[in-house]
Protein backbone atom coordinates (compact mmCIF):
# COMPACT_ATOMS: atom_id res chain seq x y z
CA UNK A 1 15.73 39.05 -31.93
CA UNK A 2 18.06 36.86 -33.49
CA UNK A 3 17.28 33.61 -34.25
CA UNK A 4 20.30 32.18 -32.20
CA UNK A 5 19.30 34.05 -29.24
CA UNK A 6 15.95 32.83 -29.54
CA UNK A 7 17.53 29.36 -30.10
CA UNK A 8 19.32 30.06 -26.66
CA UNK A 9 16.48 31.22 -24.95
CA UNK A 10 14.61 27.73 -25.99
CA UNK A 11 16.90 25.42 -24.25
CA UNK A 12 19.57 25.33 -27.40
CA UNK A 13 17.02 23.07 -29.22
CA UNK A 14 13.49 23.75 -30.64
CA UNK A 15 11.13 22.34 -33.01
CA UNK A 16 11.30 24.54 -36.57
CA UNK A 17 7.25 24.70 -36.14
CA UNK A 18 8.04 26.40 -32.57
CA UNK A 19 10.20 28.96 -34.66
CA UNK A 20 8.03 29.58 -37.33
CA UNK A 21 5.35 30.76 -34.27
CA UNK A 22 7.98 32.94 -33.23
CA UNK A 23 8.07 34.80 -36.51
CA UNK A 24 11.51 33.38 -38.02
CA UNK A 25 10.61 32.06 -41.89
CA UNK A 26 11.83 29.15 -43.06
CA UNK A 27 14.55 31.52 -45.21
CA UNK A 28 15.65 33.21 -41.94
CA UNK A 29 15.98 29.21 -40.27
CA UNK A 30 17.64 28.29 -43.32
CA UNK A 31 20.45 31.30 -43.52
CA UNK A 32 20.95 30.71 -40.00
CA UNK A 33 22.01 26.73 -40.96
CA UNK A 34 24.15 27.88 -43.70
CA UNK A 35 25.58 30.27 -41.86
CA UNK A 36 26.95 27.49 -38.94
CA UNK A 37 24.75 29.42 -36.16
CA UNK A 38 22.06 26.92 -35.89
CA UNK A 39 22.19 23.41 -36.75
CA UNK A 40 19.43 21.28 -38.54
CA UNK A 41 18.94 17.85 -36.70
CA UNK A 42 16.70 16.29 -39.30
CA UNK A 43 13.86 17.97 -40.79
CA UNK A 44 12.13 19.27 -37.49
CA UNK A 45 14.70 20.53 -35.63
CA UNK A 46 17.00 23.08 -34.68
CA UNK A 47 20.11 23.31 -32.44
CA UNK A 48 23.25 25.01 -31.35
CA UNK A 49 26.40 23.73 -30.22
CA UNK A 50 24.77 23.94 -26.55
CA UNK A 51 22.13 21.69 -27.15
CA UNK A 52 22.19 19.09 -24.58
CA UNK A 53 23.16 16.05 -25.99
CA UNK A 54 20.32 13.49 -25.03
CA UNK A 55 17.94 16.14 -26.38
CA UNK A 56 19.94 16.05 -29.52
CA UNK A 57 19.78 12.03 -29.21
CA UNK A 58 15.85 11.91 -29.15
CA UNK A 59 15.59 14.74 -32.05
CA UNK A 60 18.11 12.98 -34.56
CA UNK A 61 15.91 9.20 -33.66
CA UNK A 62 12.75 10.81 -34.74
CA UNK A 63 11.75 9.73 -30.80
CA UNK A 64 10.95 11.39 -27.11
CA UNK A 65 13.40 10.86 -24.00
CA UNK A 66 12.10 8.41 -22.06
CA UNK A 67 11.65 6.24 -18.65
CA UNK A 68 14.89 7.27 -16.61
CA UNK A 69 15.89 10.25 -19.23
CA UNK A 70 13.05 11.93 -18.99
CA UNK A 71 12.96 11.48 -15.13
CA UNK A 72 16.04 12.77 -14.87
CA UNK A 73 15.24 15.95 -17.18
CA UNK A 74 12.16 16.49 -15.06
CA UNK A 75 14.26 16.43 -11.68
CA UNK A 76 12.15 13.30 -10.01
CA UNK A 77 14.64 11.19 -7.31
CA UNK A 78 16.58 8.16 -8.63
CA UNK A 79 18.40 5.88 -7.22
CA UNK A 80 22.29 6.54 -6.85
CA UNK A 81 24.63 4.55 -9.70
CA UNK A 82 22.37 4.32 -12.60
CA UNK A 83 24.08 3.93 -15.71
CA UNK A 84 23.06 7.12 -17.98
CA UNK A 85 22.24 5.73 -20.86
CA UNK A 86 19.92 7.63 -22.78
CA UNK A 87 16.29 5.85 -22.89
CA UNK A 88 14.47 6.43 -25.94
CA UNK A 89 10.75 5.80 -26.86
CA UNK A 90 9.59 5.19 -30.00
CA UNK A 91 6.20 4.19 -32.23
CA UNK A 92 5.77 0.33 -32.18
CA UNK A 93 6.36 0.16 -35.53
CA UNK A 94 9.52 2.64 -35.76
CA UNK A 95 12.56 1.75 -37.12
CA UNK A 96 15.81 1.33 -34.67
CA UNK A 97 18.59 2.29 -37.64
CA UNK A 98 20.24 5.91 -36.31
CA UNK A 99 19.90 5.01 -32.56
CA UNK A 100 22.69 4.90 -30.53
CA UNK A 101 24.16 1.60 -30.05
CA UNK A 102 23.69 2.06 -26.12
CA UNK A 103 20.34 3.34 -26.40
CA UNK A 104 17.23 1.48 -24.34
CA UNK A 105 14.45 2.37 -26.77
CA UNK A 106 10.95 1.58 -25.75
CA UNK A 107 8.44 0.68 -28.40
CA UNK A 108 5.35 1.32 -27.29
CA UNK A 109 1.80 3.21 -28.24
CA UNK A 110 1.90 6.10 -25.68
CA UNK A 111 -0.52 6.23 -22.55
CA UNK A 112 -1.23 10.22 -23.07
CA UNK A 113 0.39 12.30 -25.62
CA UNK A 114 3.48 14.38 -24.88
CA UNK A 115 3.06 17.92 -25.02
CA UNK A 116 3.34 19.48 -28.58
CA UNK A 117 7.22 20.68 -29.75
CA UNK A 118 8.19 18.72 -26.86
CA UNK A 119 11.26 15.84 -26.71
CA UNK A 120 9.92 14.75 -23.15
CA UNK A 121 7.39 11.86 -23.46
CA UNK A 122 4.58 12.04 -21.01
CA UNK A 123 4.52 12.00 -17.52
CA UNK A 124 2.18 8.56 -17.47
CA UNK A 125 4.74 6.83 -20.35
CA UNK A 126 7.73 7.57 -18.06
CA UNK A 127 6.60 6.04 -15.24
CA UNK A 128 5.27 3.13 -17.01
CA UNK A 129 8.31 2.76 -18.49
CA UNK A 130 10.42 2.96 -15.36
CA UNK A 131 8.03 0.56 -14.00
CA UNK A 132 9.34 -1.94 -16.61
CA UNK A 133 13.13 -1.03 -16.10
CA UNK A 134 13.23 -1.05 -12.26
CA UNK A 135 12.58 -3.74 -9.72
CA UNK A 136 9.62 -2.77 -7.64
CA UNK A 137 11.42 -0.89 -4.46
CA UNK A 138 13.18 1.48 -7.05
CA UNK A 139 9.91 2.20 -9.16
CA UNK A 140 8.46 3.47 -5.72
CA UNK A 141 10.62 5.57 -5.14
CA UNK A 142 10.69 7.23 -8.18
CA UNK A 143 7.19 7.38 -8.54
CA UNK A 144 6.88 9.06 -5.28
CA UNK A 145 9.66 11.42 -6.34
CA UNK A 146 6.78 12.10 -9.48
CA UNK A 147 4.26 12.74 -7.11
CA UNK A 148 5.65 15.09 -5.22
CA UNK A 149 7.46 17.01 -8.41
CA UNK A 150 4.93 16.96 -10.70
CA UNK A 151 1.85 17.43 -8.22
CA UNK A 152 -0.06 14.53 -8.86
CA UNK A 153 -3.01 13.45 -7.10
CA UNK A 154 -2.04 9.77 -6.35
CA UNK A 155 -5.96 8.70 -7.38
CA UNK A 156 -5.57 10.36 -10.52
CA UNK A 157 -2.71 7.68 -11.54
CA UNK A 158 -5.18 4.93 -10.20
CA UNK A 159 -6.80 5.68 -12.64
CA UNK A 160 -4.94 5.40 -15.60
CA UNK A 161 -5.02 2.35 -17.68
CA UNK A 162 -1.80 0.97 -17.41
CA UNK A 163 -1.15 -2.04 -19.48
CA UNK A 164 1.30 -3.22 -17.34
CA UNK A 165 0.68 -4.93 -13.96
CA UNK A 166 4.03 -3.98 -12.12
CA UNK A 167 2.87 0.29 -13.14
CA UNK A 168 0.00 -1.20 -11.96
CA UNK A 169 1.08 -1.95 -8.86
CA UNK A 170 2.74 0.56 -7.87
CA UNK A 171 0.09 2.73 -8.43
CA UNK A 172 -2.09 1.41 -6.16
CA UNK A 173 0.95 1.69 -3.21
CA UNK A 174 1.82 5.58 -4.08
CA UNK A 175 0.88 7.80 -1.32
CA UNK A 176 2.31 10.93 -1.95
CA UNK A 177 3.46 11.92 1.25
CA UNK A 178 7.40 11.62 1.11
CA UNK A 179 9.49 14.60 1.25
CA UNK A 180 11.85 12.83 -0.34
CA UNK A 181 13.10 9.90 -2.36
CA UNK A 182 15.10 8.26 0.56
CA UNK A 183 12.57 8.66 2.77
CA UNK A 184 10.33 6.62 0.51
CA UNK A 185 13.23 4.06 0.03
CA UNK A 186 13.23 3.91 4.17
CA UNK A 187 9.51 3.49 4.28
CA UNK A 188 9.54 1.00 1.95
CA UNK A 189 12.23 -1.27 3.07
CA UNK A 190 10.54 -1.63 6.64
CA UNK A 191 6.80 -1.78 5.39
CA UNK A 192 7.02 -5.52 5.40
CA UNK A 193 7.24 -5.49 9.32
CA UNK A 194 4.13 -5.23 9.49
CA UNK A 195 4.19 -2.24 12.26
CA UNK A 196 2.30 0.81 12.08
CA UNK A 197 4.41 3.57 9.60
CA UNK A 198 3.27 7.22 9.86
CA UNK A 199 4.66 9.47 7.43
CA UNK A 200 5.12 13.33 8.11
CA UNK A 201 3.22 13.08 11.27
CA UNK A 202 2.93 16.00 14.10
CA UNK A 203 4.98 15.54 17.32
CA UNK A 204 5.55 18.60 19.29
CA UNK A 205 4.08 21.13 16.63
CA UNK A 206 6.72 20.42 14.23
CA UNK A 207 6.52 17.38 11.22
CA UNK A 208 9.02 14.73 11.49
CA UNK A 209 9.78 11.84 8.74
CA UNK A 210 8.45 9.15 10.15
CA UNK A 211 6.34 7.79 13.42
CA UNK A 212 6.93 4.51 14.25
CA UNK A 213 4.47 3.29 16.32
CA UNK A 214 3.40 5.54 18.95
CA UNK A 215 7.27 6.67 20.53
CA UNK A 216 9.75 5.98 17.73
CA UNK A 217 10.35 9.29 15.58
CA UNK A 218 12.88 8.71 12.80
CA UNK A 219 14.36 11.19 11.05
CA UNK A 220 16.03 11.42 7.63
CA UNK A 221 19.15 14.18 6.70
CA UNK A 222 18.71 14.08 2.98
CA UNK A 223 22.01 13.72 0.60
CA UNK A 224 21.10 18.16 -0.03
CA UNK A 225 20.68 18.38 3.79
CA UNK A 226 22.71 21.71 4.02
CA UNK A 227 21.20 23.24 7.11
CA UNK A 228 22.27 26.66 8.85
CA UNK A 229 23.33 27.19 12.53
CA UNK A 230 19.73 28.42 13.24
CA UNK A 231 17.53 25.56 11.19
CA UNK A 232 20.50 22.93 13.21
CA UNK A 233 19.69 24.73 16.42
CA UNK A 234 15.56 24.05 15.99
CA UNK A 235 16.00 20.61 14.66
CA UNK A 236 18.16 20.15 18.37
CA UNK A 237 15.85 21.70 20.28
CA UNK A 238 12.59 19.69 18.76
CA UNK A 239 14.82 16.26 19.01
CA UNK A 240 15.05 17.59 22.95
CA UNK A 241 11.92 18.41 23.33
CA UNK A 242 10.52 14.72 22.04
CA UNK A 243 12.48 13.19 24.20
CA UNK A 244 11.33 15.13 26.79
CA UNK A 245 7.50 13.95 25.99
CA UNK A 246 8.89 10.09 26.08
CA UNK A 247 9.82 9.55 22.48
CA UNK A 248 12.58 7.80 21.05
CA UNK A 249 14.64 9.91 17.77
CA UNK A 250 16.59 8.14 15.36
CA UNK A 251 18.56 10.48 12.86
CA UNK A 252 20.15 8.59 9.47
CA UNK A 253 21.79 10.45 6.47
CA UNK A 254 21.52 9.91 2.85
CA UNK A 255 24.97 8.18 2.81
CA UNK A 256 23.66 6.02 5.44
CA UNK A 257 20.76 4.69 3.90
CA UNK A 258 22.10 4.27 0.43
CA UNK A 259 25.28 2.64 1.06
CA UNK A 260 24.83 1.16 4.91
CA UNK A 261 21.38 -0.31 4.92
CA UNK A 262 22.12 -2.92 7.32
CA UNK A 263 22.92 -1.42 9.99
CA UNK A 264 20.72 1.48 9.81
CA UNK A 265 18.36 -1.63 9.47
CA UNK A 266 19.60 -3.28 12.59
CA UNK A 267 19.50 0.01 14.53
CA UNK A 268 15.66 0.21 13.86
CA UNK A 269 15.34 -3.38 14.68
CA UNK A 270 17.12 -2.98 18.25
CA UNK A 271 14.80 -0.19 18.91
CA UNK A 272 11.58 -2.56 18.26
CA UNK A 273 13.24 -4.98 20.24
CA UNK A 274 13.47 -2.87 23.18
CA UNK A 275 9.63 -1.67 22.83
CA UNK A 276 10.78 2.14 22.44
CA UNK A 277 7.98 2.40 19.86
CA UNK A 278 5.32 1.84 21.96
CA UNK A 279 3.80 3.21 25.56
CA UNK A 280 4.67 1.09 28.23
């Protein structure tokens, strides 16, 4: 195999140690850089033209992508309108000349080590991380979003040791059960009423989002909700059939939630008002 192809095959960037296990020799890497195919970015690594370009960031700082980078490179949920900036993390102790002028770097010892030949940092130093960059309702999401990615036992991030009370914090409110990152962001904006918030319960043999009480069902069309004519046609039929049984459904979208709070908000709140949560 060529070493290109192999390059390819890699992502478009890889560690020269990586290569070296694959059986290219340093004179092989080394014709392939003079030859324009590959590109060296330092001394450890290798590239083509494809390489994407925040990998390419972390490679030429000598650092790992981190808090919202590496989030976003591990698919987790984030909140809408982030600026991309690429976040960086570095040893305490590392110098900041070569980094991006609009790089967020993040000095820091790491919690766990990041896997070997890898430009991710770990899973525990990006949610710390976010922790530190978002306010509180955002870092719950996203950790949530982790969770449910990454298949984390919420205990097992109880127990890590921290070092920072808001990661802190938010692990000891992750739960785990959210299909999704705006249903988290729903749960957690109404968790302050105080009223009793059941998360992928059973009503009528089928899951919904969220049980409110004992009658109020909510549920949540996600911003990928692309459902066929026969998914639609069940999802009618169970809404029927709940009302049927005495319950209340409430059906928001994505664009809803994100961008029309409020009323969604008030929509809930007139439903309390009226009791249609509880048995009468």
């Amino acid at each position: 195999m060529e070493l290109r192809t192999w390059l390819e095959a890699q992502g478009a960037i890889a560690h020269r140690d990586a290569a070296a296990a694959a059986g290219f020799s340093r004179e092989h890497v080394r014709a392939g850089i003079r030859s324009g195919q590959v590109h060296r970015i330092r001394r450890s690594w290798i590239a083509t033209d494809a390489a994407p370009p925040d990998l390419v960031t972390a490679a030429a700082a000598s650092a790992h992508l981190a808090c919202l980078s590496s989030a976003r490179r591990r698919g987790w949920w984030l909140p809408p309108d982030l600026p991309e900036v690429v976040h960086l993390h570095l040893a305490p102790h590392a110098s900041s000349a070569g980094l991006p002028p609009d790089a967020v770097p993040h000095w820091s010892e790491p919690l766990a080590p990041p896997a070997r030949h890898s430009l991710l940092e770990s899973v525990e130093d990006s949610l710390r991380h976010i922790a530190h960059c978002l306010p509180p309702e955002a870092t719950r999401v996203v950790w949530e979003s982790a969770v449910r990615v990454e298949r984390i036992d919420p205990d097992a991030l109880r127990r890590v040791r921290w070092r920072s009370p808001a990661a802190s914090a938010c692990a000891a409110e992750v739960r785990g059960l959210s299909d999704s990152g705006i249903e988290t962001l729903f749960v957690v904006r109404l968790s302050h009423w105080g009223l009793p918030l059941v998360q992928q319960a059973v009503v009528a043999g089928r899951r919904v989002d969220l049980l409110i009480g004992e009658l109020l069902v909510v549920q949540i069309d996600g911003f990928a909700h692309h459902r066929g004519a026969a998914q639609r046609g069940a999802d009618v039929a169970h809404d029927a059939e709940l009302r049927l049984r005495g319950y209340t459904v409430l059906r928001f979208t994505y664009a809803q939630i994100v961008y029309d709070w409020p009323t969604v908000e008030r929509a809930v709140a007139r439903a309390i008002a009226a009791g249609l949560h509880r048995r009468r």
